[in-house]
N, C-alpha and C. Protein backbone atom coordinates (compact mmCIF):
# COMPACT_ATOMS: atom_id res chain seq x y z
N UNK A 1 5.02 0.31 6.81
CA UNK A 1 5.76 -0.57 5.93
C UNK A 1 6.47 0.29 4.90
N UNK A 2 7.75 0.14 4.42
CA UNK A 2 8.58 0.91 3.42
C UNK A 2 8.43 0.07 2.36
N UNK A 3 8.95 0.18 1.38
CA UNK A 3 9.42 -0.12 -0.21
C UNK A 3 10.24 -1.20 0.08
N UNK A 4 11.68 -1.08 1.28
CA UNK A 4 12.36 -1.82 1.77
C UNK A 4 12.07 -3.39 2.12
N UNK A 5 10.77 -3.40 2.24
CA UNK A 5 10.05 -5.04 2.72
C UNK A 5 9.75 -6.07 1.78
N UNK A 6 9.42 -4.80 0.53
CA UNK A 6 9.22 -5.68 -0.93
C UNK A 6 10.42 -6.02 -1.53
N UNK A 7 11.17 -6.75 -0.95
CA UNK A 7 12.76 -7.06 -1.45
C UNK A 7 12.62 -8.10 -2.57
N UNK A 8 13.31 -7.81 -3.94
CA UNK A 8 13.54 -8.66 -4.77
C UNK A 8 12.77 -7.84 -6.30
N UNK A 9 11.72 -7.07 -5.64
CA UNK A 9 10.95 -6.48 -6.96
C UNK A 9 11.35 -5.16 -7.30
N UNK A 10 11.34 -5.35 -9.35
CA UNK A 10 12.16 -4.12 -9.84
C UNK A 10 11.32 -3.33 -10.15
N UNK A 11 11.17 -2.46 -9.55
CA UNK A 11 9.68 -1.14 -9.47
C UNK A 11 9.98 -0.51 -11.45
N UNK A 12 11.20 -0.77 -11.71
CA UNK A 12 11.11 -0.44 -13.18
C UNK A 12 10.04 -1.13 -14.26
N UNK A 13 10.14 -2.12 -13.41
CA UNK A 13 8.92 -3.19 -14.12
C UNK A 13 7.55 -2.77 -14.39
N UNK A 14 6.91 -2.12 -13.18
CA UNK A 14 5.84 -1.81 -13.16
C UNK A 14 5.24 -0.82 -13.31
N UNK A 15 4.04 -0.38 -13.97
CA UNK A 15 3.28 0.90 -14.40
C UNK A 15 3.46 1.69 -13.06
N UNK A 16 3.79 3.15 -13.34
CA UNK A 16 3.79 4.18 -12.22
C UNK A 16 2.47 5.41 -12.28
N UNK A 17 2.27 6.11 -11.38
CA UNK A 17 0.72 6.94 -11.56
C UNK A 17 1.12 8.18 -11.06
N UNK A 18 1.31 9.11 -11.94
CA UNK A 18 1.71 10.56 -11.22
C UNK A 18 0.68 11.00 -10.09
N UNK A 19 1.19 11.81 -9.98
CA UNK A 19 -0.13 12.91 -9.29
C UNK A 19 0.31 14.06 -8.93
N UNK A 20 -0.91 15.26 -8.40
CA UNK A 20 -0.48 16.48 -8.51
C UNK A 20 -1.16 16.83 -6.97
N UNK A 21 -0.70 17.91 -6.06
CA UNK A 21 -1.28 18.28 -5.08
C UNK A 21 -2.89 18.23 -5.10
N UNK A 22 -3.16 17.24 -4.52
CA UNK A 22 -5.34 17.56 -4.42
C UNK A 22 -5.59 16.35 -5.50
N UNK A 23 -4.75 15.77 -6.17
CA UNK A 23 -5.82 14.50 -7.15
C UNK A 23 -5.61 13.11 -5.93
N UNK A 24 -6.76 12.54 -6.27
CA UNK A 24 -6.92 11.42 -5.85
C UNK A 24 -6.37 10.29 -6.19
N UNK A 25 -5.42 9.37 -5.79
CA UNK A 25 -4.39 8.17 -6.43
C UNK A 25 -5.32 7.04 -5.51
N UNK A 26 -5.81 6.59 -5.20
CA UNK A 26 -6.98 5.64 -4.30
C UNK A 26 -8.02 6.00 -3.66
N UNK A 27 -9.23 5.81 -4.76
CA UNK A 27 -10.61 5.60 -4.17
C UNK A 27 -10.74 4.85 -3.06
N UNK A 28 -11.54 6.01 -2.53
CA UNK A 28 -12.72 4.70 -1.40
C UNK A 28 -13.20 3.72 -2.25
N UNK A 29 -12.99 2.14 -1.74
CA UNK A 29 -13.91 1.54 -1.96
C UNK A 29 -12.96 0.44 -3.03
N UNK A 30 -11.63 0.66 -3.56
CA UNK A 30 -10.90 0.16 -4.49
C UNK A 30 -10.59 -1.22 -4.17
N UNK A 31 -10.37 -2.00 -4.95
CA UNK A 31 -10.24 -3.44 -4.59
C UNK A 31 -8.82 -3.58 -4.33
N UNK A 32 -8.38 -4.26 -3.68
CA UNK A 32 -6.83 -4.56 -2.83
C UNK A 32 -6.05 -5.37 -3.67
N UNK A 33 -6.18 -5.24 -5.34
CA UNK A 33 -5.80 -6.24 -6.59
C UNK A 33 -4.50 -5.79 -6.39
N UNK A 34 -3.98 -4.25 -6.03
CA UNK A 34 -2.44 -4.03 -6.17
C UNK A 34 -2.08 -2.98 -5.07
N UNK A 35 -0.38 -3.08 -4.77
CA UNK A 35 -0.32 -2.40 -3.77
C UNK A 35 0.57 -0.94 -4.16
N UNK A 36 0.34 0.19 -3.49
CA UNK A 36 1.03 1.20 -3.94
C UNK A 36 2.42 2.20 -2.56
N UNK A 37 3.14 2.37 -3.74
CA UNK A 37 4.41 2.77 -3.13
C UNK A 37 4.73 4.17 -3.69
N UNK A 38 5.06 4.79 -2.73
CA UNK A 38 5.50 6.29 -3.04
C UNK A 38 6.60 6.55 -3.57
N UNK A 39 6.74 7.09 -4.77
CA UNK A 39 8.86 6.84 -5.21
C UNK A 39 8.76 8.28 -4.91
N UNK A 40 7.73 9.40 -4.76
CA UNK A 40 8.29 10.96 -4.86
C UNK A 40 7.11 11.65 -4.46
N UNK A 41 7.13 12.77 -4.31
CA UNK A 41 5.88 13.90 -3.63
C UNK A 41 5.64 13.19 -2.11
N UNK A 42 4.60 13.54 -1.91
CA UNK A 42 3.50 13.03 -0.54
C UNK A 42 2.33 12.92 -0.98
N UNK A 43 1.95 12.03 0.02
CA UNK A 43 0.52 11.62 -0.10
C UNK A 43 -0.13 11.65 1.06
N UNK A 44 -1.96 12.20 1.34
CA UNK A 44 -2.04 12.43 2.70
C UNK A 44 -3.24 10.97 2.54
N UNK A 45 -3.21 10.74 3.93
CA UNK A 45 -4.16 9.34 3.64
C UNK A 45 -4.82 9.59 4.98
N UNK A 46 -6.05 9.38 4.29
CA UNK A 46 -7.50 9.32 5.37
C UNK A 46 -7.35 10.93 6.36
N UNK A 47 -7.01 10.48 7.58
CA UNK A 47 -7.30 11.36 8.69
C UNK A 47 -6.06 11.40 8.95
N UNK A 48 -5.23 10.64 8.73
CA UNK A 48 -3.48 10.49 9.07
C UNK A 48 -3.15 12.07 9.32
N UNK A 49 -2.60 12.51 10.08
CA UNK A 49 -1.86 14.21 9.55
C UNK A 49 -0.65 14.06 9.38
N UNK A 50 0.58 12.72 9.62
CA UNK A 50 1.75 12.80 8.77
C UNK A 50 1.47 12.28 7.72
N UNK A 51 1.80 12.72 6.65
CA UNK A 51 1.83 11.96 4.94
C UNK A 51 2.87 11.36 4.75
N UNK A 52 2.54 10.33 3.69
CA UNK A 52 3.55 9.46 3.17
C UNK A 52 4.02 9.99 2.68
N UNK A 53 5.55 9.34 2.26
CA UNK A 53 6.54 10.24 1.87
C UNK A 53 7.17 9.20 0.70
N UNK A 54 8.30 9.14 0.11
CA UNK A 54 9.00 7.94 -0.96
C UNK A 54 9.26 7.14 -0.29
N UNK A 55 9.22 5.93 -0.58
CA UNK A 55 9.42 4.77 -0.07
C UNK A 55 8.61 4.44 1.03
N UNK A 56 7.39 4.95 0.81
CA UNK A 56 6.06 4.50 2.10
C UNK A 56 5.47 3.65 1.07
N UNK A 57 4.71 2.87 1.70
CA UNK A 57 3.77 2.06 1.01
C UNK A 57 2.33 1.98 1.34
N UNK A 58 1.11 2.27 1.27
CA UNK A 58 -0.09 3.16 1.03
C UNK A 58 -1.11 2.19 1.55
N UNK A 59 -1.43 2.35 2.61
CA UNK A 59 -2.53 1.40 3.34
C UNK A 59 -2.36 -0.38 3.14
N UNK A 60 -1.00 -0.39 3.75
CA UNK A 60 -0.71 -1.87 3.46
C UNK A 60 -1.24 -2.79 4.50
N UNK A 61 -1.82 -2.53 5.80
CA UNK A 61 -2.82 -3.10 6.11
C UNK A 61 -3.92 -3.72 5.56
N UNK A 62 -4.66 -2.98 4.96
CA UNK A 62 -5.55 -3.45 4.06
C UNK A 62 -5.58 -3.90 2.74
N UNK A 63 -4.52 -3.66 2.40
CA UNK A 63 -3.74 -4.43 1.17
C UNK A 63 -3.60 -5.82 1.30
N UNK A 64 -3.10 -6.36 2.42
CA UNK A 64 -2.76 -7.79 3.04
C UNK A 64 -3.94 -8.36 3.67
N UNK A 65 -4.94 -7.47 4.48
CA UNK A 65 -6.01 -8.27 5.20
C UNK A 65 -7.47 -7.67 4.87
N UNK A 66 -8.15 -6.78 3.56
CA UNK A 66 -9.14 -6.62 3.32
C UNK A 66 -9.36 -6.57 2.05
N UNK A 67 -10.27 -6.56 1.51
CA UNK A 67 -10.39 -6.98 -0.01
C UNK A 67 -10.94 -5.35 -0.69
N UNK A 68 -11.17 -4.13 0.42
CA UNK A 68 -11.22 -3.32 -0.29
C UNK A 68 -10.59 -2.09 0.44
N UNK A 69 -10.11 -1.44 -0.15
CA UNK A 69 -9.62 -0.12 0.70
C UNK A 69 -10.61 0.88 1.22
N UNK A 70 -10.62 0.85 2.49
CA UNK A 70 -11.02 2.37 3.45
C UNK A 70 -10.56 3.50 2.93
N UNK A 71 -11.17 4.86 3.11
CA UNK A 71 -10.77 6.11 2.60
C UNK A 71 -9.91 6.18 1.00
N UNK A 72 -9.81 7.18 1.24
CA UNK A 72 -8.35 7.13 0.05
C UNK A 72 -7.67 8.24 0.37
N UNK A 73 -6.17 8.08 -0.68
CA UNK A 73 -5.18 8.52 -0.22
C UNK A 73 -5.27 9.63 -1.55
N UNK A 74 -4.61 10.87 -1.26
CA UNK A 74 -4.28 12.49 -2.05
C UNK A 74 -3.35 12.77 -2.14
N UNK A 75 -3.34 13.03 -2.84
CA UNK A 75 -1.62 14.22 -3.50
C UNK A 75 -1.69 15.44 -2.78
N UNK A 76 -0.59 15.54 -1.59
CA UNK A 76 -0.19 17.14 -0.95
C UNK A 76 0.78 17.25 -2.30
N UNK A 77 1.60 17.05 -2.49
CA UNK A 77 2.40 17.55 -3.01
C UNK A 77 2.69 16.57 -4.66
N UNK A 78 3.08 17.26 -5.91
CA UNK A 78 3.22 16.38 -6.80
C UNK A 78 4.01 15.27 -6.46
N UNK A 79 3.90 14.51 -7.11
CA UNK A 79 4.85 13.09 -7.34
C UNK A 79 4.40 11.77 -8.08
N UNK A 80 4.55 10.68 -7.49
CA UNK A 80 4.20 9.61 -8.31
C UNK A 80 4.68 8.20 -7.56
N UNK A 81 3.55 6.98 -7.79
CA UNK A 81 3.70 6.06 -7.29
C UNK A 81 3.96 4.85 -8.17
N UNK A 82 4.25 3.63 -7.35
CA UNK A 82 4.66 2.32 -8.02
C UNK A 82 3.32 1.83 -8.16
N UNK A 83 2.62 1.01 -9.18
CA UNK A 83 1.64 0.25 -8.93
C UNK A 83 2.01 -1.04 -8.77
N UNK A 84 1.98 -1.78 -7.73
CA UNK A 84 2.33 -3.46 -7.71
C UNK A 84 0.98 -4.35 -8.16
N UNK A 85 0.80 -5.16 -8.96
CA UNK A 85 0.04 -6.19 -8.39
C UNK A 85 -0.06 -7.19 -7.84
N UNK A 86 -1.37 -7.82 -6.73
CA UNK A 86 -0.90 -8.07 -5.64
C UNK A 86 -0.28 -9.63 -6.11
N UNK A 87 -0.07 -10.28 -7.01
CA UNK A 87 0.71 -11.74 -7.64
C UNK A 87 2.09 -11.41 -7.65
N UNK A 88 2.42 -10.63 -7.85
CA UNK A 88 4.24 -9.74 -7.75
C UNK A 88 4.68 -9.30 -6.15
N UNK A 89 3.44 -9.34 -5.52
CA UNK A 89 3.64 -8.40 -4.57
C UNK A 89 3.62 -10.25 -3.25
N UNK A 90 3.00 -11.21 -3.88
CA UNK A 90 2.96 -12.76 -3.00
C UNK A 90 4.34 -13.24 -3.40
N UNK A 91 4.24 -13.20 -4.59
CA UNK A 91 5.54 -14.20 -5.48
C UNK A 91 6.86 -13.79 -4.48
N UNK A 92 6.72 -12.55 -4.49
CA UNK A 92 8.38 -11.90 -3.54
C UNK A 92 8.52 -12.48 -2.42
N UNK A 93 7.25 -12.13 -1.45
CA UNK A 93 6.96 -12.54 -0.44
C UNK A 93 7.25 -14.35 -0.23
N UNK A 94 6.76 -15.15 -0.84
CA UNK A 94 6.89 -16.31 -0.70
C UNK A 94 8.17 -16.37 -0.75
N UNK A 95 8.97 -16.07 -2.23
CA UNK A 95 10.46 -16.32 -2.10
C UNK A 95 10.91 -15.75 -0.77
N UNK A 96 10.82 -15.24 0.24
CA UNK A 96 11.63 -15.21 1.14
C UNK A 96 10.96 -16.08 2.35
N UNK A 97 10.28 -17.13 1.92
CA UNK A 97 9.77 -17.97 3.07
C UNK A 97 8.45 -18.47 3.00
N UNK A 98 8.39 -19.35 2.93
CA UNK A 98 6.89 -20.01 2.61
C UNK A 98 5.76 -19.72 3.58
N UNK A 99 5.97 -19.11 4.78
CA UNK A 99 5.29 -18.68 5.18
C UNK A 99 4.81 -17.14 5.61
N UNK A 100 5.62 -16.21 4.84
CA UNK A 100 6.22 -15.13 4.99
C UNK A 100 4.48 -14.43 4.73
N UNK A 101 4.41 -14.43 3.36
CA UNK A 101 2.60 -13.98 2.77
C UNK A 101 1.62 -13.97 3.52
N UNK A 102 1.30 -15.16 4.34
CA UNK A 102 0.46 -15.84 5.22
C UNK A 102 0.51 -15.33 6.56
N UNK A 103 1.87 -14.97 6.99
CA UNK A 103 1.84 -14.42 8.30
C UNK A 103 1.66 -13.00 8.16
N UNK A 104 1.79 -12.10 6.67
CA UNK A 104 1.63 -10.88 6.25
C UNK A 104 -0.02 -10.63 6.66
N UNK A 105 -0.75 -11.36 5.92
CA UNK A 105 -2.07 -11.54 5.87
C UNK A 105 -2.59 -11.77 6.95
N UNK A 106 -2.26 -12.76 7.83
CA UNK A 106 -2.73 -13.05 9.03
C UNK A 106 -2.52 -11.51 10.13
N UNK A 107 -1.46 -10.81 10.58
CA UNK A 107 -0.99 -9.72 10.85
C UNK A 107 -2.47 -8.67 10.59
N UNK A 108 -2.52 -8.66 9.02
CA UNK A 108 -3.32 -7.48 8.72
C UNK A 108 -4.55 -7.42 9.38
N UNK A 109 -4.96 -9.10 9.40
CA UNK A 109 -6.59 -9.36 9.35
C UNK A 109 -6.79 -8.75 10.86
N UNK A 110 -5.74 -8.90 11.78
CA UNK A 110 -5.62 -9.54 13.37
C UNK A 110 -5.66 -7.72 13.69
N UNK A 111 -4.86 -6.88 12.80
CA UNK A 111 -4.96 -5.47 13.31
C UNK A 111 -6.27 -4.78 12.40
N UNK A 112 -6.71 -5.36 11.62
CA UNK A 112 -7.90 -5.23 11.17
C UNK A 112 -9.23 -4.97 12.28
N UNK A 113 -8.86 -6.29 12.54
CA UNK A 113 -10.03 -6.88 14.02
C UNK A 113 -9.84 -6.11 14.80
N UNK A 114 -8.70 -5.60 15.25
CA UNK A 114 -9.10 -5.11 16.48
C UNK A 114 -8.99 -3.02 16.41
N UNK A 115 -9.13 -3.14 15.47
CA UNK A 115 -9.31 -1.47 15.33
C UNK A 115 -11.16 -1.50 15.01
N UNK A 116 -11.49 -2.45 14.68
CA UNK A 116 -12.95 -2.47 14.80
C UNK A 116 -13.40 -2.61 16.26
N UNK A 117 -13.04 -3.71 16.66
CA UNK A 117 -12.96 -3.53 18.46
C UNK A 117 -13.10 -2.53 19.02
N UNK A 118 -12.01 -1.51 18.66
CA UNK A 118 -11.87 -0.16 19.55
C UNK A 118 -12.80 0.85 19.04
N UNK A 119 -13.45 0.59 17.97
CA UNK A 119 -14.19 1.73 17.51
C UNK A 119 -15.61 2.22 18.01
């Protein structure tokens, strides 16, 4: 998912969180209250070996279909992210379709399920 999907929201709005190569920007274990977007650096997440880059958006699976985040995500390289919370992050979503949120959520839960399946 890009930055591109959250159409309508002004990232100026919202608190941003630097970081430096090796700090941690999402605990294991963090509650899914807000979602995060890369405006600069990289970020390496979990076991992934490509990193996010600007305009990635940071375990949005589980942002939409679990109430807490798996692993967490690191600073390879400095930069800094958007913090959304997740009421800014529905509100958008709805404006582009009343069912838009719901089928977001539904999506997550459904690739949720079945990566447990395969495990």
């Amino acid at each position: 998912m890009r930055k591109d999907d959250i159409l309508g929201l002004n990232f100026d709005l919202y608190p941003r969180q630097s970081f430096g190569a090796g700090d941690i920007v999402l605990c294991e274990g963090t509650e899914t209250d807000r979602l995060f977007v890369v405006l600069s650096g990289r970020l390496g997440v979990g076991s992934a070996s490509k990193p996010l880059g600007p305009g990635d958006v940071v375990k949005p699976i589980e942002f939409f279909g679990a109430s807490h985040y798996a692993g967490m995500a690191r600073g390879r390289a400095a930069g800094e992210v958007v913090v959304l919370p997740r009421g800014a992050v529905r509100a958008c979503l709805d404006a582009q379709g009343p069912m838009t949120w719901n089928l977001a959520c539904a999506l997550a839960i459904e690739a949720l399920a079945a990566t447990k399946e395969h495990a």
